[in-house]
C-alpha atoms as a PDB file:
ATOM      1  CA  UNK A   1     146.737  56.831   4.727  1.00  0.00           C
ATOM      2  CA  UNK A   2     145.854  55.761   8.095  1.00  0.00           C
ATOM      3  CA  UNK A   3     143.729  52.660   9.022  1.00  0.00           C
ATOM      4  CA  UNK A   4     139.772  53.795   8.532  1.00  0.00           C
ATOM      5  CA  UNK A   5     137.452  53.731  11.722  1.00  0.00           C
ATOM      6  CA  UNK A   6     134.950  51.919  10.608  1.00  0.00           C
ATOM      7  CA  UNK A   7     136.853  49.294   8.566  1.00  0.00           C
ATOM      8  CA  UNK A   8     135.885  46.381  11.796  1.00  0.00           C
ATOM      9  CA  UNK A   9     132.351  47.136  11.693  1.00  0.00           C
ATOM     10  CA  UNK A  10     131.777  46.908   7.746  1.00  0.00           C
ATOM     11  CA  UNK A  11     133.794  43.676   7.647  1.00  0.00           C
ATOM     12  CA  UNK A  12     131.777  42.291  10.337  1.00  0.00           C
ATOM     13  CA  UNK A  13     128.669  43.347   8.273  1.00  0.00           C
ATOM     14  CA  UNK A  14     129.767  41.829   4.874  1.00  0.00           C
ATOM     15  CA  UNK A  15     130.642  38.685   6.588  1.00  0.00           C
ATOM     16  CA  UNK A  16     126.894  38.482   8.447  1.00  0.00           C
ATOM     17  CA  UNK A  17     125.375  39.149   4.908  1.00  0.00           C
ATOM     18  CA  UNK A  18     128.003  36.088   3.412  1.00  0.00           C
ATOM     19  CA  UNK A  19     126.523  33.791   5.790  1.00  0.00           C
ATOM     20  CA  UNK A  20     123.004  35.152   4.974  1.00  0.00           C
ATOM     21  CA  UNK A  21     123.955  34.713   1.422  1.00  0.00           C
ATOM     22  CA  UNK A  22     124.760  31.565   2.215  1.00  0.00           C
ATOM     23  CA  UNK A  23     121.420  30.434   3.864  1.00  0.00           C
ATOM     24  CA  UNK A  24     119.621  32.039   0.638  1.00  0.00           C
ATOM     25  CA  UNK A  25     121.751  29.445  -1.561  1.00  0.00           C
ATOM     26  CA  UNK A  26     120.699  26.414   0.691  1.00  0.00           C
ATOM     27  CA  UNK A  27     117.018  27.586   0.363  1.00  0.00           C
ATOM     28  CA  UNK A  28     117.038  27.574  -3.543  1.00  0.00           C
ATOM     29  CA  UNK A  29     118.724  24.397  -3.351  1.00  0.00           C
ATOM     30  CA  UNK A  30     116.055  23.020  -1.040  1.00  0.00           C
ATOM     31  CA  UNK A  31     113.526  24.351  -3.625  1.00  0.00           C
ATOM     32  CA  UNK A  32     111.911  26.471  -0.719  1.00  0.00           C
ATOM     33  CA  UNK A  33     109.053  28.701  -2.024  1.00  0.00           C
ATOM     34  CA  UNK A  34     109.659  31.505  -4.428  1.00  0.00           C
ATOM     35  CA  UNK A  35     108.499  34.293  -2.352  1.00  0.00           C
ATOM     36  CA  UNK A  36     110.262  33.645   1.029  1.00  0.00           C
ATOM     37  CA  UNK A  37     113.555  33.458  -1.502  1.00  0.00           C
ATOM     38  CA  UNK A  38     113.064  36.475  -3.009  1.00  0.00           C
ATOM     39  CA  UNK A  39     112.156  38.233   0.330  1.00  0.00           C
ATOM     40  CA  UNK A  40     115.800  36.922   1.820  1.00  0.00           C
ATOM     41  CA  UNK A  41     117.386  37.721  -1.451  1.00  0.00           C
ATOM     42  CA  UNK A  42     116.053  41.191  -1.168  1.00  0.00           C
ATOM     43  CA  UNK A  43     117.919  40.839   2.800  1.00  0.00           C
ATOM     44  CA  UNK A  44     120.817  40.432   0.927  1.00  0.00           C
ATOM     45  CA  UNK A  45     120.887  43.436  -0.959  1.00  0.00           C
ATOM     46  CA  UNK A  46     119.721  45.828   1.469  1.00  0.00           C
ATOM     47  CA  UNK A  47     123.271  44.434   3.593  1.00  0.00           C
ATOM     48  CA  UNK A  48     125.179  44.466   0.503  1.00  0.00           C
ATOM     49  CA  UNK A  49     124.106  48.215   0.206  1.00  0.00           C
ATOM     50  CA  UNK A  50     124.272  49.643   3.399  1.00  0.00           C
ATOM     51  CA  UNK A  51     127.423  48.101   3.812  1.00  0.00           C
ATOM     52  CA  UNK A  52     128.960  49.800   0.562  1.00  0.00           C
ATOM     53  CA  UNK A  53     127.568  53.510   1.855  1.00  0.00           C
ATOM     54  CA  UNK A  54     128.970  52.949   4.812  1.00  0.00           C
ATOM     55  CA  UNK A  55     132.235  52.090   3.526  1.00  0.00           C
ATOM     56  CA  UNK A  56     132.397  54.987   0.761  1.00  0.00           C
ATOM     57  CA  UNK A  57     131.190  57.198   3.735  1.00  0.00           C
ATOM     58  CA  UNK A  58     134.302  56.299   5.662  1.00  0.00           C
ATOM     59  CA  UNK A  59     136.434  56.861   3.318  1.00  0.00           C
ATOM     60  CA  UNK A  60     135.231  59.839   2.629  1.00  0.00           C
ATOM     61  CA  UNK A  61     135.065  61.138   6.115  1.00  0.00           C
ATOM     62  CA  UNK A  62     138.899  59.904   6.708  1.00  0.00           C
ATOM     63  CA  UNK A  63     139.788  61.796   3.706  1.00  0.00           C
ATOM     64  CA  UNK A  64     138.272  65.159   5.052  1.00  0.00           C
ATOM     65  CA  UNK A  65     140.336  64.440   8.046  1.00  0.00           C
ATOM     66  CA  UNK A  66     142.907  66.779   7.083  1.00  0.00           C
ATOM     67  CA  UNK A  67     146.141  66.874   9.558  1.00  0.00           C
ATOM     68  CA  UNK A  68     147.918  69.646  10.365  1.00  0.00           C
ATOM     69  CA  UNK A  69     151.250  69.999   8.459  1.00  0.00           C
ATOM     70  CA  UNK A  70     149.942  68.023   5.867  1.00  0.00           C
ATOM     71  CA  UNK A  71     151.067  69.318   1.968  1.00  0.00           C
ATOM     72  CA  UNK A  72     148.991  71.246  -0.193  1.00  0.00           C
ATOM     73  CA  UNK A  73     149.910  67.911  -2.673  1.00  0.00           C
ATOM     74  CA  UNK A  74     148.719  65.262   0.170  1.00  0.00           C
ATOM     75  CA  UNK A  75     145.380  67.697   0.293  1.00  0.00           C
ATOM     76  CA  UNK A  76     144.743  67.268  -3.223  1.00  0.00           C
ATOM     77  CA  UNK A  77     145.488  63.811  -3.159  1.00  0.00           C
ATOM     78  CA  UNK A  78     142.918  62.702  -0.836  1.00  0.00           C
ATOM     79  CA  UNK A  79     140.220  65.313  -2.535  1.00  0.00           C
ATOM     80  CA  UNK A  80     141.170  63.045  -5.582  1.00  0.00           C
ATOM     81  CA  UNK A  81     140.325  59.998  -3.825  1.00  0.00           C
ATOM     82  CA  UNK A  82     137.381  60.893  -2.523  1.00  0.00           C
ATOM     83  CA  UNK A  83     135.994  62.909  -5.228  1.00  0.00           C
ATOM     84  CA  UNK A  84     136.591  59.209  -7.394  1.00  0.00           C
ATOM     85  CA  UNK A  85     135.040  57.344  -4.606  1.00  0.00           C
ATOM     86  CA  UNK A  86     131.521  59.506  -4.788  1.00  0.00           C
ATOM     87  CA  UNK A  87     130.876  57.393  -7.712  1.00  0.00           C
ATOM     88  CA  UNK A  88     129.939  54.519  -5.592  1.00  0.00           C
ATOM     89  CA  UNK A  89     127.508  56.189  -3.550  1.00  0.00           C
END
């Protein structure tokens, strides 16, 4: 398969939310107040999350991008892959 669109973007999202999760380990380290972690844990998630619909949803739309001339046996391959990758949604 071809390189996916959006591939940049998500990798440039996962690596913000690294260096968020990064932040969040230094502030239970520093034994910063319970809440405020939590809050920036919750941060951290909400990335994680977005980032993995995003990525499904690429692959998904790349594998509905169906090229002319393409075999009936490359069809059903990608309608394989992206009926497994629903899964993650």
């Amino acid at each position: 398969m071809d390189k996916h669109q959006h591939h940049a973007d998500i990798a440039a999202r996962l690596k913000r939310a690294s260096g968020h999760l990064n932040k969040v380990v230094a502030m239970i380290e520093a034994e910063k107040g319970c809440e405020e972690v939590a809050q920036q844990l919750q941060a951290v998630c909400n990335a994680l999350l977005t980032a993995k619909r995003a990525y499904v949803t690429d692959h998904i739309e790349h594998c509905l991008d169906v090229e002319e001339g393409m075999s009936m046996r490359d069809v059903e391959a990608r309608m394989k892959s992206m009926k497994s990758m629903t899964k993650y949604l």
